[in-house]
PDB file of N, CA and C in Angstrom:
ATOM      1  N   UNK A   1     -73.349 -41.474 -20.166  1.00  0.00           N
ATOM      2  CA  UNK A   1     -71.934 -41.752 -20.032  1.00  0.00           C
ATOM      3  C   UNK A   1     -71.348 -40.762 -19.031  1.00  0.00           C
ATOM      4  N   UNK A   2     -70.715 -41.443 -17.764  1.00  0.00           N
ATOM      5  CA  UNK A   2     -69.831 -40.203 -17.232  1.00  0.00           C
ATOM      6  C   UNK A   2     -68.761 -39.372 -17.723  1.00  0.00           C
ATOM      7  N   UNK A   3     -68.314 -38.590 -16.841  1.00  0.00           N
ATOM      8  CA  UNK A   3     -67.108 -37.529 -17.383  1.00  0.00           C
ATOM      9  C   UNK A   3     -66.144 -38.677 -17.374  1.00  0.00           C
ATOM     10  N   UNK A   4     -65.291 -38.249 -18.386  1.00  0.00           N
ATOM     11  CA  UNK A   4     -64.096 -39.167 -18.198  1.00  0.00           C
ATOM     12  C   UNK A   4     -62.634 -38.231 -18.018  1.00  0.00           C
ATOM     13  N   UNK A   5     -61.534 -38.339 -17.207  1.00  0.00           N
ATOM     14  CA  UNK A   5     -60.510 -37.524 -17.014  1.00  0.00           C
ATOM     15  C   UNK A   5     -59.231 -37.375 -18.310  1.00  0.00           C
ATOM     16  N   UNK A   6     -58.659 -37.178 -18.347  1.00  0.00           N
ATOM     17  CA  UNK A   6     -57.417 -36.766 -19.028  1.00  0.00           C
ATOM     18  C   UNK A   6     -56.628 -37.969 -19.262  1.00  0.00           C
ATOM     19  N   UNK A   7     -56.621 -38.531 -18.487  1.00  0.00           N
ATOM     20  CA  UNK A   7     -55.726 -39.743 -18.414  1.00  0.00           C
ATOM     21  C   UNK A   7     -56.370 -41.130 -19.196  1.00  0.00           C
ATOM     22  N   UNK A   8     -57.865 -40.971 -19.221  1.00  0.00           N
ATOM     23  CA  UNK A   8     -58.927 -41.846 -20.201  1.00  0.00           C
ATOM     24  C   UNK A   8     -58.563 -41.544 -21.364  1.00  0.00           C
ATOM     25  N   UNK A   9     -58.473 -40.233 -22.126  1.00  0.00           N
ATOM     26  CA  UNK A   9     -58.750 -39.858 -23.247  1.00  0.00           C
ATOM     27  C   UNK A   9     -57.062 -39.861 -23.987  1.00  0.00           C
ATOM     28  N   UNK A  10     -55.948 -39.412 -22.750  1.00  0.00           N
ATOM     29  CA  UNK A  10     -54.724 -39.478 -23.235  1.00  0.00           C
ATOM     30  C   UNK A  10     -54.471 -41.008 -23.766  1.00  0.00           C
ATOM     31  N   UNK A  11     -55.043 -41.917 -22.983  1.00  0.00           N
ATOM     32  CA  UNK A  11     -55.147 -43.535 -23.547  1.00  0.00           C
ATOM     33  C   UNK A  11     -55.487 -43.519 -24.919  1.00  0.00           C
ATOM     34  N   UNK A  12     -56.485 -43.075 -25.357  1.00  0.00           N
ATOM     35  CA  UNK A  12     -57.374 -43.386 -26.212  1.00  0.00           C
ATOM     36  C   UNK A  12     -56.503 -42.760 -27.831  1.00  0.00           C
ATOM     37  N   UNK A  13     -55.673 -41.147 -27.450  1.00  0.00           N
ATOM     38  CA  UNK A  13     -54.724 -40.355 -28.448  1.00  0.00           C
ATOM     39  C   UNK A  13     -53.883 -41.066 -28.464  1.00  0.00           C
ATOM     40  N   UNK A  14     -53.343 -41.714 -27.882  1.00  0.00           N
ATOM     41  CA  UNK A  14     -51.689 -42.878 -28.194  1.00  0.00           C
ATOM     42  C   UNK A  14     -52.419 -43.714 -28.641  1.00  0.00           C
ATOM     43  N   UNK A  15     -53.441 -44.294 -28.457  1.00  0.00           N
ATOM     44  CA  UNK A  15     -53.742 -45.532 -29.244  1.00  0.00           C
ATOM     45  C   UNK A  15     -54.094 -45.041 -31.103  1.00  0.00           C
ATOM     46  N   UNK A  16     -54.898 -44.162 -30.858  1.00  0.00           N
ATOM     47  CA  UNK A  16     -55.019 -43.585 -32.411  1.00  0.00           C
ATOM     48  C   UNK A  16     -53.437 -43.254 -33.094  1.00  0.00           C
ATOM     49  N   UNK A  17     -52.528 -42.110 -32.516  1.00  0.00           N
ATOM     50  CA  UNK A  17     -51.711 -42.489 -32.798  1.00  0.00           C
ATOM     51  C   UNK A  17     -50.875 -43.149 -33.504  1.00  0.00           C
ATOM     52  N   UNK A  18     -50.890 -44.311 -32.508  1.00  0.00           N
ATOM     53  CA  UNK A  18     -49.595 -45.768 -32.333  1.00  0.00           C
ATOM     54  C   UNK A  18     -50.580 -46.678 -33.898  1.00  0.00           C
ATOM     55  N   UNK A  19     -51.367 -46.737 -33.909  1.00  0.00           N
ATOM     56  CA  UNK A  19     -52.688 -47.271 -34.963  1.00  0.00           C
ATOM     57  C   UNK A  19     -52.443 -47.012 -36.341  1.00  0.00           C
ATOM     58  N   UNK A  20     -52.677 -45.441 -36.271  1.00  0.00           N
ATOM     59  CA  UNK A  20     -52.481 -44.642 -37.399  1.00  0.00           C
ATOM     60  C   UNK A  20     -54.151 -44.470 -38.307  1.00  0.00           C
ATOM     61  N   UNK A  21     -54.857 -45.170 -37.437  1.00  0.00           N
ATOM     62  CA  UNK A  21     -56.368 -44.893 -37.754  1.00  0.00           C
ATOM     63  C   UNK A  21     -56.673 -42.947 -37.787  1.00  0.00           C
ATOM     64  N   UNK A  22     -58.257 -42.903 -38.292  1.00  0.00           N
ATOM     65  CA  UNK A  22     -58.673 -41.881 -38.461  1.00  0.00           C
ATOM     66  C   UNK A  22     -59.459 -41.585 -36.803  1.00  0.00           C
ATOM     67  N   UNK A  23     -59.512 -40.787 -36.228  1.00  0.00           N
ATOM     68  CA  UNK A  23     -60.346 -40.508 -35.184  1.00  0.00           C
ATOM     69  C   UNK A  23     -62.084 -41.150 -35.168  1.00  0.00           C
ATOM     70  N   UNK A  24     -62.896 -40.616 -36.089  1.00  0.00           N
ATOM     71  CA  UNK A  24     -63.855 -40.753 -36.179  1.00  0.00           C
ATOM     72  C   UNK A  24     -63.739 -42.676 -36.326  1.00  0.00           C
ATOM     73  N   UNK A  25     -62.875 -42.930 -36.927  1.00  0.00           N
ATOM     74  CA  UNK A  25     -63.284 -44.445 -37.132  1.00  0.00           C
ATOM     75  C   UNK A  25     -62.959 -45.341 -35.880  1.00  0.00           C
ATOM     76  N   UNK A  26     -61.538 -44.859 -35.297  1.00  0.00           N
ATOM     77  CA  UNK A  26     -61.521 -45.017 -33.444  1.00  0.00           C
ATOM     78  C   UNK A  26     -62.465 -45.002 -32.540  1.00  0.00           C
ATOM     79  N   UNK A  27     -63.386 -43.760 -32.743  1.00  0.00           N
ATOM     80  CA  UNK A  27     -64.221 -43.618 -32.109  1.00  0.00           C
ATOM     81  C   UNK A  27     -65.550 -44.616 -32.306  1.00  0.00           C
ATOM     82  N   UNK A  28     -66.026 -44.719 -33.442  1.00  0.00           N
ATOM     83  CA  UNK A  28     -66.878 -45.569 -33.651  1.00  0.00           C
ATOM     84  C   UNK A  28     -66.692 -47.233 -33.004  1.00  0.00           C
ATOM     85  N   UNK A  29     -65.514 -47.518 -33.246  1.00  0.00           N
ATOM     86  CA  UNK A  29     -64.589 -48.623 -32.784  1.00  0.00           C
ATOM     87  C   UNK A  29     -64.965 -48.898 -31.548  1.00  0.00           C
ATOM     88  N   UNK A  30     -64.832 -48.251 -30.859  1.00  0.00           N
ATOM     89  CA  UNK A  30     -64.387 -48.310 -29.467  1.00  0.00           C
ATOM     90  C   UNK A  30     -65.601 -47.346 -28.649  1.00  0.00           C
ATOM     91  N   UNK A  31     -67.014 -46.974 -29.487  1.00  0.00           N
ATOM     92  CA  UNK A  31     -67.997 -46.593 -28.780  1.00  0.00           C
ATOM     93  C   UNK A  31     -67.645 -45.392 -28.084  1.00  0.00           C
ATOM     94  N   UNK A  32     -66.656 -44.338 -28.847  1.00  0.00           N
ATOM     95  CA  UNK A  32     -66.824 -43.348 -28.065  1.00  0.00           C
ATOM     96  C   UNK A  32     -67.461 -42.331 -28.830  1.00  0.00           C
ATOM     97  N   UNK A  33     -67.916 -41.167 -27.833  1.00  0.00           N
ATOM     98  CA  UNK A  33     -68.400 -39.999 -29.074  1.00  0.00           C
ATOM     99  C   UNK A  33     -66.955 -38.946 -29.253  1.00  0.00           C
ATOM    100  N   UNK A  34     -67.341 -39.046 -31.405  1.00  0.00           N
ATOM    101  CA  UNK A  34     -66.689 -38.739 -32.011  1.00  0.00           C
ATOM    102  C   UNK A  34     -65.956 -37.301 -31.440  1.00  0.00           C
ATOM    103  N   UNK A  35     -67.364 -35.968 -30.931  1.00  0.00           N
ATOM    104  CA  UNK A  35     -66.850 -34.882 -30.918  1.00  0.00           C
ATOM    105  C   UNK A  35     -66.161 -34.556 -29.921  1.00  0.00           C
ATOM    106  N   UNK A  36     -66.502 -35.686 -28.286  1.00  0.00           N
ATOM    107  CA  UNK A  36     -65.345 -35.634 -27.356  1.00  0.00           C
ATOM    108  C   UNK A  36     -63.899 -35.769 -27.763  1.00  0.00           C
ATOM    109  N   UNK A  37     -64.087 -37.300 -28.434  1.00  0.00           N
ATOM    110  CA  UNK A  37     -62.578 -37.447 -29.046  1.00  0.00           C
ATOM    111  C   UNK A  37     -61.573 -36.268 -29.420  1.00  0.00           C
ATOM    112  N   UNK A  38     -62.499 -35.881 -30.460  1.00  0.00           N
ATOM    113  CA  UNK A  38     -61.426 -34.583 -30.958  1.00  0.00           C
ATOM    114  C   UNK A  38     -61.370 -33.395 -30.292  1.00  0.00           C
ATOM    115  N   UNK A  39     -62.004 -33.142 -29.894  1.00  0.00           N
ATOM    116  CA  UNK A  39     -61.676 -31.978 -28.377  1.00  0.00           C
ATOM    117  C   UNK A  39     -60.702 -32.155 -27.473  1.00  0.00           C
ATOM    118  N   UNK A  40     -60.536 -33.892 -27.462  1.00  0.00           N
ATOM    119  CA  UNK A  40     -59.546 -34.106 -26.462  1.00  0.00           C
ATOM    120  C   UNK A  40     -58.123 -34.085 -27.365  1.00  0.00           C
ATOM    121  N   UNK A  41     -58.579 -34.587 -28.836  1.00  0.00           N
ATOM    122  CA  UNK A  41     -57.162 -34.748 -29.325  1.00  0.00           C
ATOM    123  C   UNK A  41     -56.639 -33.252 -29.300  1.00  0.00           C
ATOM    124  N   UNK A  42     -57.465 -32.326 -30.059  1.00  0.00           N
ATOM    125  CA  UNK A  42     -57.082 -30.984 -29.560  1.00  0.00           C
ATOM    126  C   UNK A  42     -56.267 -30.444 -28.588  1.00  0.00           C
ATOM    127  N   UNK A  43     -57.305 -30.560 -27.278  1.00  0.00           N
ATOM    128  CA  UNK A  43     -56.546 -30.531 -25.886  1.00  0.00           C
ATOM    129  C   UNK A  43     -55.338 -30.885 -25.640  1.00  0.00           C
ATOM    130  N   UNK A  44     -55.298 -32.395 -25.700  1.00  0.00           N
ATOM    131  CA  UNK A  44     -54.173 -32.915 -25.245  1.00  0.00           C
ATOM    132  C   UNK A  44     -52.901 -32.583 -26.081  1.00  0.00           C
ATOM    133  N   UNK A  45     -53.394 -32.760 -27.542  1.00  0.00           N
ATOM    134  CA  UNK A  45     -52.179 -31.617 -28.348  1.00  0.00           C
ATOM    135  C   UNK A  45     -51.259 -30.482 -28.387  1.00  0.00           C
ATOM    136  N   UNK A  46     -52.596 -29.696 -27.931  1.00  0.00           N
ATOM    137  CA  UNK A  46     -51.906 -27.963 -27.557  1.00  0.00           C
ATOM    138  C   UNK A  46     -51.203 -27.820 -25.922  1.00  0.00           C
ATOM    139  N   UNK A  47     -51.601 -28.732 -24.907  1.00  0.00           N
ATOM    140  CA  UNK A  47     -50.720 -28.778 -24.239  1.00  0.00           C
ATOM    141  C   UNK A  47     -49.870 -29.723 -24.018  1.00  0.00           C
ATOM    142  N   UNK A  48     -49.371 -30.500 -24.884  1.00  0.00           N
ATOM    143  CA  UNK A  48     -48.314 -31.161 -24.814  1.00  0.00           C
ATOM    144  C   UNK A  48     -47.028 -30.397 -25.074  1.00  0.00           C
ATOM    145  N   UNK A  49     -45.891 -30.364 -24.485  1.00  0.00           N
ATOM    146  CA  UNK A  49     -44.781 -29.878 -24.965  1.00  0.00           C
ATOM    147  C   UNK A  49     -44.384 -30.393 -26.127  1.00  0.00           C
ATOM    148  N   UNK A  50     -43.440 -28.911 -26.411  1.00  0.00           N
ATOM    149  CA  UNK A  50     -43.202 -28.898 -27.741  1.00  0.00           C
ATOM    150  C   UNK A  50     -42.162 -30.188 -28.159  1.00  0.00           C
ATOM    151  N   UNK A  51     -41.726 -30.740 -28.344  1.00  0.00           N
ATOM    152  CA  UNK A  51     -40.822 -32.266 -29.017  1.00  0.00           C
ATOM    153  C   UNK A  51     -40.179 -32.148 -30.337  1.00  0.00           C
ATOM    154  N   UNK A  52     -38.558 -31.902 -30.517  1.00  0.00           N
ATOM    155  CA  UNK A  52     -38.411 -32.314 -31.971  1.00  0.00           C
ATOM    156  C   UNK A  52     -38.685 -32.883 -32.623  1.00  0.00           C
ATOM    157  N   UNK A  53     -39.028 -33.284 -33.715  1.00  0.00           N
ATOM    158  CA  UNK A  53     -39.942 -34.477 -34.249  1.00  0.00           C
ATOM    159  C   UNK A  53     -39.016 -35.866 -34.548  1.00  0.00           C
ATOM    160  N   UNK A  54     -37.170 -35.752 -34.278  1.00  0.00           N
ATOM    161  CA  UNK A  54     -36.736 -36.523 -34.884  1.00  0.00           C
ATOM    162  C   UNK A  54     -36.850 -37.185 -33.217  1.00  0.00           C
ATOM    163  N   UNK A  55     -37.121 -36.835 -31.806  1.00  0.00           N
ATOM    164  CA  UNK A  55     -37.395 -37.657 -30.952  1.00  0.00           C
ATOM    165  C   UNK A  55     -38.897 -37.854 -30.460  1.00  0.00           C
ATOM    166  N   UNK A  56     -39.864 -37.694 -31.304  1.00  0.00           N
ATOM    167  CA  UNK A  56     -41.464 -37.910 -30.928  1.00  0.00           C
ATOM    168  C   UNK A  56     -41.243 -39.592 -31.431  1.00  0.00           C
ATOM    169  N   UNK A  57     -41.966 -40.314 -30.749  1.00  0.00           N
ATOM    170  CA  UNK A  57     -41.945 -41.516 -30.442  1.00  0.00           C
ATOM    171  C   UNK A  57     -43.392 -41.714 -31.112  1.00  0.00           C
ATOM    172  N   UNK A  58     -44.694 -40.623 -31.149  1.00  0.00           N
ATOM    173  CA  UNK A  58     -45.360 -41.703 -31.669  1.00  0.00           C
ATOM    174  C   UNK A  58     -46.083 -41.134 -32.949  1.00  0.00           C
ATOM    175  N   UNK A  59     -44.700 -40.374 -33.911  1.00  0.00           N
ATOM    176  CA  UNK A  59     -44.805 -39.981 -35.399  1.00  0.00           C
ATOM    177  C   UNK A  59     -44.607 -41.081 -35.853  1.00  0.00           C
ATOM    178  N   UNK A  60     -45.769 -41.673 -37.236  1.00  0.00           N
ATOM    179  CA  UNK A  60     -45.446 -42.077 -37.967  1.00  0.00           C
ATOM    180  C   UNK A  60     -44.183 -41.717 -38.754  1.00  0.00           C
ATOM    181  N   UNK A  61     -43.859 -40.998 -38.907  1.00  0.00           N
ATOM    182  CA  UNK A  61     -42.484 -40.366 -39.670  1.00  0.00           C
ATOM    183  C   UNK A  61     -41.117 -40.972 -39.109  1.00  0.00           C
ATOM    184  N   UNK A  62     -39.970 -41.076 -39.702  1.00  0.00           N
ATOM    185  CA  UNK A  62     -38.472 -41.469 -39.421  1.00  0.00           C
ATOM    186  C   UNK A  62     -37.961 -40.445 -40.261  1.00  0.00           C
ATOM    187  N   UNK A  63     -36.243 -39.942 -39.875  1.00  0.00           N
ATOM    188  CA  UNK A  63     -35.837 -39.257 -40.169  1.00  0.00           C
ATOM    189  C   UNK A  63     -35.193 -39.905 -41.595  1.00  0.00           C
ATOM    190  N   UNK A  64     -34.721 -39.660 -42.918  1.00  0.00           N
ATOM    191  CA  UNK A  64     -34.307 -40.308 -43.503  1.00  0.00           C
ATOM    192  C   UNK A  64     -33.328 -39.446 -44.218  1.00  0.00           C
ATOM    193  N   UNK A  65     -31.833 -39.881 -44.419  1.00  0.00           N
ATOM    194  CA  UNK A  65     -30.670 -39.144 -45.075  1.00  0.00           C
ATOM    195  C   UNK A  65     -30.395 -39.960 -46.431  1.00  0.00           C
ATOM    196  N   UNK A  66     -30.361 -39.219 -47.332  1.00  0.00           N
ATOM    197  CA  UNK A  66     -30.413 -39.408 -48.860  1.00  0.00           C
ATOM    198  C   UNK A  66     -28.558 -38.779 -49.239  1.00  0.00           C
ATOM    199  N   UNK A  67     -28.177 -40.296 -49.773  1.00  0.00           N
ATOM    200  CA  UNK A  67     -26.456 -39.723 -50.201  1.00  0.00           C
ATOM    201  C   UNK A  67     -26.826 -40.522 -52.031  1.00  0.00           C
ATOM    202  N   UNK A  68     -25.802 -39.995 -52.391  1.00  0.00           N
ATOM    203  CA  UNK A  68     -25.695 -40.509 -53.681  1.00  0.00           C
ATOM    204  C   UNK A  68     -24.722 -42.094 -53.299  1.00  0.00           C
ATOM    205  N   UNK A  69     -25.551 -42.713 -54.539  1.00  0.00           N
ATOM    206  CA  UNK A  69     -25.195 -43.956 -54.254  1.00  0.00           C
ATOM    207  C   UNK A  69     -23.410 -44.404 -55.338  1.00  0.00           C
ATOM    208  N   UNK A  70     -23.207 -45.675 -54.224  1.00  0.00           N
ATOM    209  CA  UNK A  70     -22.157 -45.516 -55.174  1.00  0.00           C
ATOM    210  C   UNK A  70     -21.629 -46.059 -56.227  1.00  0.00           C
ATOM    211  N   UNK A  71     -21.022 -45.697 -57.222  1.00  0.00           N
ATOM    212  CA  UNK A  71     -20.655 -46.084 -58.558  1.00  0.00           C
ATOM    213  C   UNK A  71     -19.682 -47.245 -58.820  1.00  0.00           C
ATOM    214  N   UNK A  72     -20.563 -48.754 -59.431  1.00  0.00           N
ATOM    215  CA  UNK A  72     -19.833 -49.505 -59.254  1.00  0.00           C
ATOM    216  C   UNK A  72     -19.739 -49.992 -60.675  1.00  0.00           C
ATOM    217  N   UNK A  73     -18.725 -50.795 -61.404  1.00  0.00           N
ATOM    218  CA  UNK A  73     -19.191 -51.203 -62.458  1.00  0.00           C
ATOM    219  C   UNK A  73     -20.516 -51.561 -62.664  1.00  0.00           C
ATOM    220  N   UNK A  74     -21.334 -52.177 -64.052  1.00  0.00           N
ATOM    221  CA  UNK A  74     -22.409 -52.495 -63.858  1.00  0.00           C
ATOM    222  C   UNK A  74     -22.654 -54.058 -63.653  1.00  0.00           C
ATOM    223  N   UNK A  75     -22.906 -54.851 -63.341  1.00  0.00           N
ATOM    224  CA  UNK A  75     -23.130 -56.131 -63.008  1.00  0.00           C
ATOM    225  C   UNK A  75     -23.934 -57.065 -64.302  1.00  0.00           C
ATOM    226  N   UNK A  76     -23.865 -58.298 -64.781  1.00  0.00           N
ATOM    227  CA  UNK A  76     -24.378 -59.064 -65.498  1.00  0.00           C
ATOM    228  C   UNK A  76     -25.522 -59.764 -64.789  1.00  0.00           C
ATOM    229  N   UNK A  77     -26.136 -59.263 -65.196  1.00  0.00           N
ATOM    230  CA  UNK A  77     -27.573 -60.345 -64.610  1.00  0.00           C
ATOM    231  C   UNK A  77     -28.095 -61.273 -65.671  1.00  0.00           C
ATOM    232  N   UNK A  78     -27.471 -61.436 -67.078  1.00  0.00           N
ATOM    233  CA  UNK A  78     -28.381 -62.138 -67.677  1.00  0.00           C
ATOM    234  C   UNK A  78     -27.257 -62.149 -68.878  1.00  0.00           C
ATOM    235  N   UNK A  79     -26.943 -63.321 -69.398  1.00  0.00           N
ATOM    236  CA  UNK A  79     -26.356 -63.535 -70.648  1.00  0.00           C
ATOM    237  C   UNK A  79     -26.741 -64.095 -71.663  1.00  0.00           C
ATOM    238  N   UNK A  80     -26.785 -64.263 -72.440  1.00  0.00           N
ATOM    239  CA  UNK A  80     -27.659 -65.048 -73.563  1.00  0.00           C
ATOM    240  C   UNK A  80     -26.442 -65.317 -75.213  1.00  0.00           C
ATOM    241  N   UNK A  81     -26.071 -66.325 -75.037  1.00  0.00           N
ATOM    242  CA  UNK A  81     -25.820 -66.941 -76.534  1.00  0.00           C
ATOM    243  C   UNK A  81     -26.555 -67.164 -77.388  1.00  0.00           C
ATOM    244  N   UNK A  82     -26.180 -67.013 -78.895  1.00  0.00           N
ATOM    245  CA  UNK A  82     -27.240 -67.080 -79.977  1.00  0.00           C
ATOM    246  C   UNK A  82     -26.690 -67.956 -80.572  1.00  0.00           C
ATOM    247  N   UNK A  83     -27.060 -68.965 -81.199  1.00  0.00           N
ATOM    248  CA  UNK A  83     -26.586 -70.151 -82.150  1.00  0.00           C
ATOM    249  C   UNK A  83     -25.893 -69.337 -82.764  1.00  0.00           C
ATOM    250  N   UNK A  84     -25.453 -68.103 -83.267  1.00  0.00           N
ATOM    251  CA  UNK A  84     -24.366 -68.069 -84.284  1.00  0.00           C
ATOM    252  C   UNK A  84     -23.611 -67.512 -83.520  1.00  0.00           C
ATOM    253  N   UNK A  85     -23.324 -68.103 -82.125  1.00  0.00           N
ATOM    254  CA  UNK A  85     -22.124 -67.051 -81.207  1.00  0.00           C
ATOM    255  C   UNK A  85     -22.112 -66.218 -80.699  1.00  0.00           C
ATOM    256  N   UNK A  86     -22.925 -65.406 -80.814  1.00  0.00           N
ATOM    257  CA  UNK A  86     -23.015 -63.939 -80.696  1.00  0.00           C
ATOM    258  C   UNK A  86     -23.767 -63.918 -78.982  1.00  0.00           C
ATOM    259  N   UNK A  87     -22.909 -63.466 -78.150  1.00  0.00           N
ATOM    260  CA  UNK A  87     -23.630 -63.581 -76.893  1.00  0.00           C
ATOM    261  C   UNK A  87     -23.897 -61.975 -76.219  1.00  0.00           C
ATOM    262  N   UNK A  88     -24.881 -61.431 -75.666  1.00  0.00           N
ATOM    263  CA  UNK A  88     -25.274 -60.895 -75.271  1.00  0.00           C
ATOM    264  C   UNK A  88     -25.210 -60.389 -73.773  1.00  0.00           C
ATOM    265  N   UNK A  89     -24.932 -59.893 -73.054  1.00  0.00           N
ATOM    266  CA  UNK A  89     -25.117 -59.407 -71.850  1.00  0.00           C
ATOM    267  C   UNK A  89     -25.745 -58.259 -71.557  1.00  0.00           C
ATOM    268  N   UNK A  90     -26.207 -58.623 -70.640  1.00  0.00           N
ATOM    269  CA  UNK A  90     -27.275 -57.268 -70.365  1.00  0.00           C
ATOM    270  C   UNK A  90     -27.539 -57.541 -68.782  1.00  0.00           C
ATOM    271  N   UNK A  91     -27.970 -55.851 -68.107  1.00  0.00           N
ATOM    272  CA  UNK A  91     -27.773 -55.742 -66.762  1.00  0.00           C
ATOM    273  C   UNK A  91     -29.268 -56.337 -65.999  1.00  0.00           C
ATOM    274  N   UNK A  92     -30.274 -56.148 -67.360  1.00  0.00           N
ATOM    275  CA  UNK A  92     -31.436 -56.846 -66.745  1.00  0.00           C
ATOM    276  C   UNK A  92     -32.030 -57.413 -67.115  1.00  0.00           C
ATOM    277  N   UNK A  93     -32.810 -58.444 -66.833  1.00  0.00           N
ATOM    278  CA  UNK A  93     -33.560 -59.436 -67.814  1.00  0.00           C
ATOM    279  C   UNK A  93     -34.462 -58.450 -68.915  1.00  0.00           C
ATOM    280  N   UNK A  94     -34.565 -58.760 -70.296  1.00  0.00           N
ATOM    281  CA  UNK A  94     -35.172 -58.600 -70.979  1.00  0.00           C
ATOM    282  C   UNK A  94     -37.054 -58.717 -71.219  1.00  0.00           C
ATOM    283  N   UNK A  95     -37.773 -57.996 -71.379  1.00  0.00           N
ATOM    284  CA  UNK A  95     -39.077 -58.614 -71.855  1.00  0.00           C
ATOM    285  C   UNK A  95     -38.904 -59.693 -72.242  1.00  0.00           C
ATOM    286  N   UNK A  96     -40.213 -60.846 -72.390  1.00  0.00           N
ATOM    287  CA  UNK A  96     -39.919 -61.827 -73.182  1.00  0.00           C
ATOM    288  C   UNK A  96     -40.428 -61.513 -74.427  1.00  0.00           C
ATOM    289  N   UNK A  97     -41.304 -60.563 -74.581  1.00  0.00           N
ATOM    290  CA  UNK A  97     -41.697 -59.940 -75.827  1.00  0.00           C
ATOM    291  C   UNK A  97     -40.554 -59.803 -76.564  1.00  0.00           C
ATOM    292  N   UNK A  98     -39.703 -58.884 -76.373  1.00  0.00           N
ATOM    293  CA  UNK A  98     -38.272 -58.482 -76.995  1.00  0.00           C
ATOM    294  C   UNK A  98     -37.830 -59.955 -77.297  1.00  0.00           C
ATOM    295  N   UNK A  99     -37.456 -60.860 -76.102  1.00  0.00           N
ATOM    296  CA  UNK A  99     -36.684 -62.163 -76.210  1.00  0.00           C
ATOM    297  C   UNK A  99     -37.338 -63.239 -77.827  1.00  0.00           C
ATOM    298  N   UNK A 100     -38.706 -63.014 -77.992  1.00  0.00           N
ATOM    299  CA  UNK A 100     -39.581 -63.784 -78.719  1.00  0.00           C
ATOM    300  C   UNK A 100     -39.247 -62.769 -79.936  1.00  0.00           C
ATOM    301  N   UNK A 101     -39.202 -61.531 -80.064  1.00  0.00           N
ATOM    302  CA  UNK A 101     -39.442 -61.155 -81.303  1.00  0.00           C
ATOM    303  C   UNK A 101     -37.654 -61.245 -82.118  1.00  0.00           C
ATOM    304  N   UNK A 102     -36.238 -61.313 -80.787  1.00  0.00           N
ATOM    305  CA  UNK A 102     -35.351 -61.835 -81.695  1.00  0.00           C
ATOM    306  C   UNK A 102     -35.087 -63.273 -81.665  1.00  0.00           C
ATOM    307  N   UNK A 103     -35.743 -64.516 -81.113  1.00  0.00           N
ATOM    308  CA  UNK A 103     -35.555 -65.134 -81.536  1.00  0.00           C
ATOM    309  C   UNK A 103     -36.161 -65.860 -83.318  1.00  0.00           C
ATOM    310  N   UNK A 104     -37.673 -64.679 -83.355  1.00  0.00           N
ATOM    311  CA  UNK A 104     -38.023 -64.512 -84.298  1.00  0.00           C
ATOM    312  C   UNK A 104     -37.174 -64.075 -85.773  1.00  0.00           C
ATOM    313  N   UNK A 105     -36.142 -63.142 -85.132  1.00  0.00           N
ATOM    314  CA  UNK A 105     -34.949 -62.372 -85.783  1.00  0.00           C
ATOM    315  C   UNK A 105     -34.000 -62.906 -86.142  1.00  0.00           C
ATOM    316  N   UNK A 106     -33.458 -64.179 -85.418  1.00  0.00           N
ATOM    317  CA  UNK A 106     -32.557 -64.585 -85.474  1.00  0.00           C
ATOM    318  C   UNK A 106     -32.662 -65.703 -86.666  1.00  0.00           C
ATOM    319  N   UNK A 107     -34.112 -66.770 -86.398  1.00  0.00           N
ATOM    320  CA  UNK A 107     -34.264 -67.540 -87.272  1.00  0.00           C
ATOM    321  C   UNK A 107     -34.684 -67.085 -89.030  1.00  0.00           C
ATOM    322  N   UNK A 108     -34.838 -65.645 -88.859  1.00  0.00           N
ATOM    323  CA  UNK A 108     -35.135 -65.349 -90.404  1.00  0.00           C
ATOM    324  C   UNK A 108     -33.345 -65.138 -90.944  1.00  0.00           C
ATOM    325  N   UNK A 109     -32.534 -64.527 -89.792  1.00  0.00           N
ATOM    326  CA  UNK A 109     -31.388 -64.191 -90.418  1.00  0.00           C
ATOM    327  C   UNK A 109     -30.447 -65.597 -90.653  1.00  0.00           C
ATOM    328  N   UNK A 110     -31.053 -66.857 -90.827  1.00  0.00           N
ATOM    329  CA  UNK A 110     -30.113 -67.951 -90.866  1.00  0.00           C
ATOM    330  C   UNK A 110     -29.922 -67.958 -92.676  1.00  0.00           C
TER     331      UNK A 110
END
């Protein structure tokens, strides 16, 4: 295999990268040898300028801002009447386990 330049191997780190693959499995991929690879990822790493990370373009990562959410009443997602009137609301559907064991409940209390 010939030498290959900077500009071969810088191809090859954006593609791993942009991927999000492991090196060694890139390499296998794509028939290169493993221990060049990482010499170059090395390389090309330590002299790349330094970059805030909230403008590096090819971090998996996004910046993310966490607020408290806001307080609204709670919402009905699910109502349920019982033959003797008695209706129920609740914010989320129930097990049907729960649902089966009072309708179980309900018919002993007739």
């Amino acid at each position: 295999m010939r030498q290959q330049g900077s500009a071969f191997w810088m191809k090859h780190v954006r593609a791993i990268q942009r991927k999000g693959v492991s090196a060694s499995a890139y390499a296998q991929r794509h028939g290169l040898a493993v221990k060049s690879l990482y010499y170059w990822l090395h390389k090309l790493k330590a002299a790349a300028p330094a970059v805030p990370s909230t403008e590096s373009q090819s971090s998996p990562f996004v910046v993310v801002s966490v607020s408290e959410p806001e307080r609204s009443p709670p919402s009905t997602c699910c109502t349920l009447v019982l033959e003797s009137g008695v209706r129920l609301e609740m914010a989320t559907l129930p097990a049907p386990e729960w649902l089966a064991a009072l309708g179980r409940a309900a018919q002993g209390a007739r």
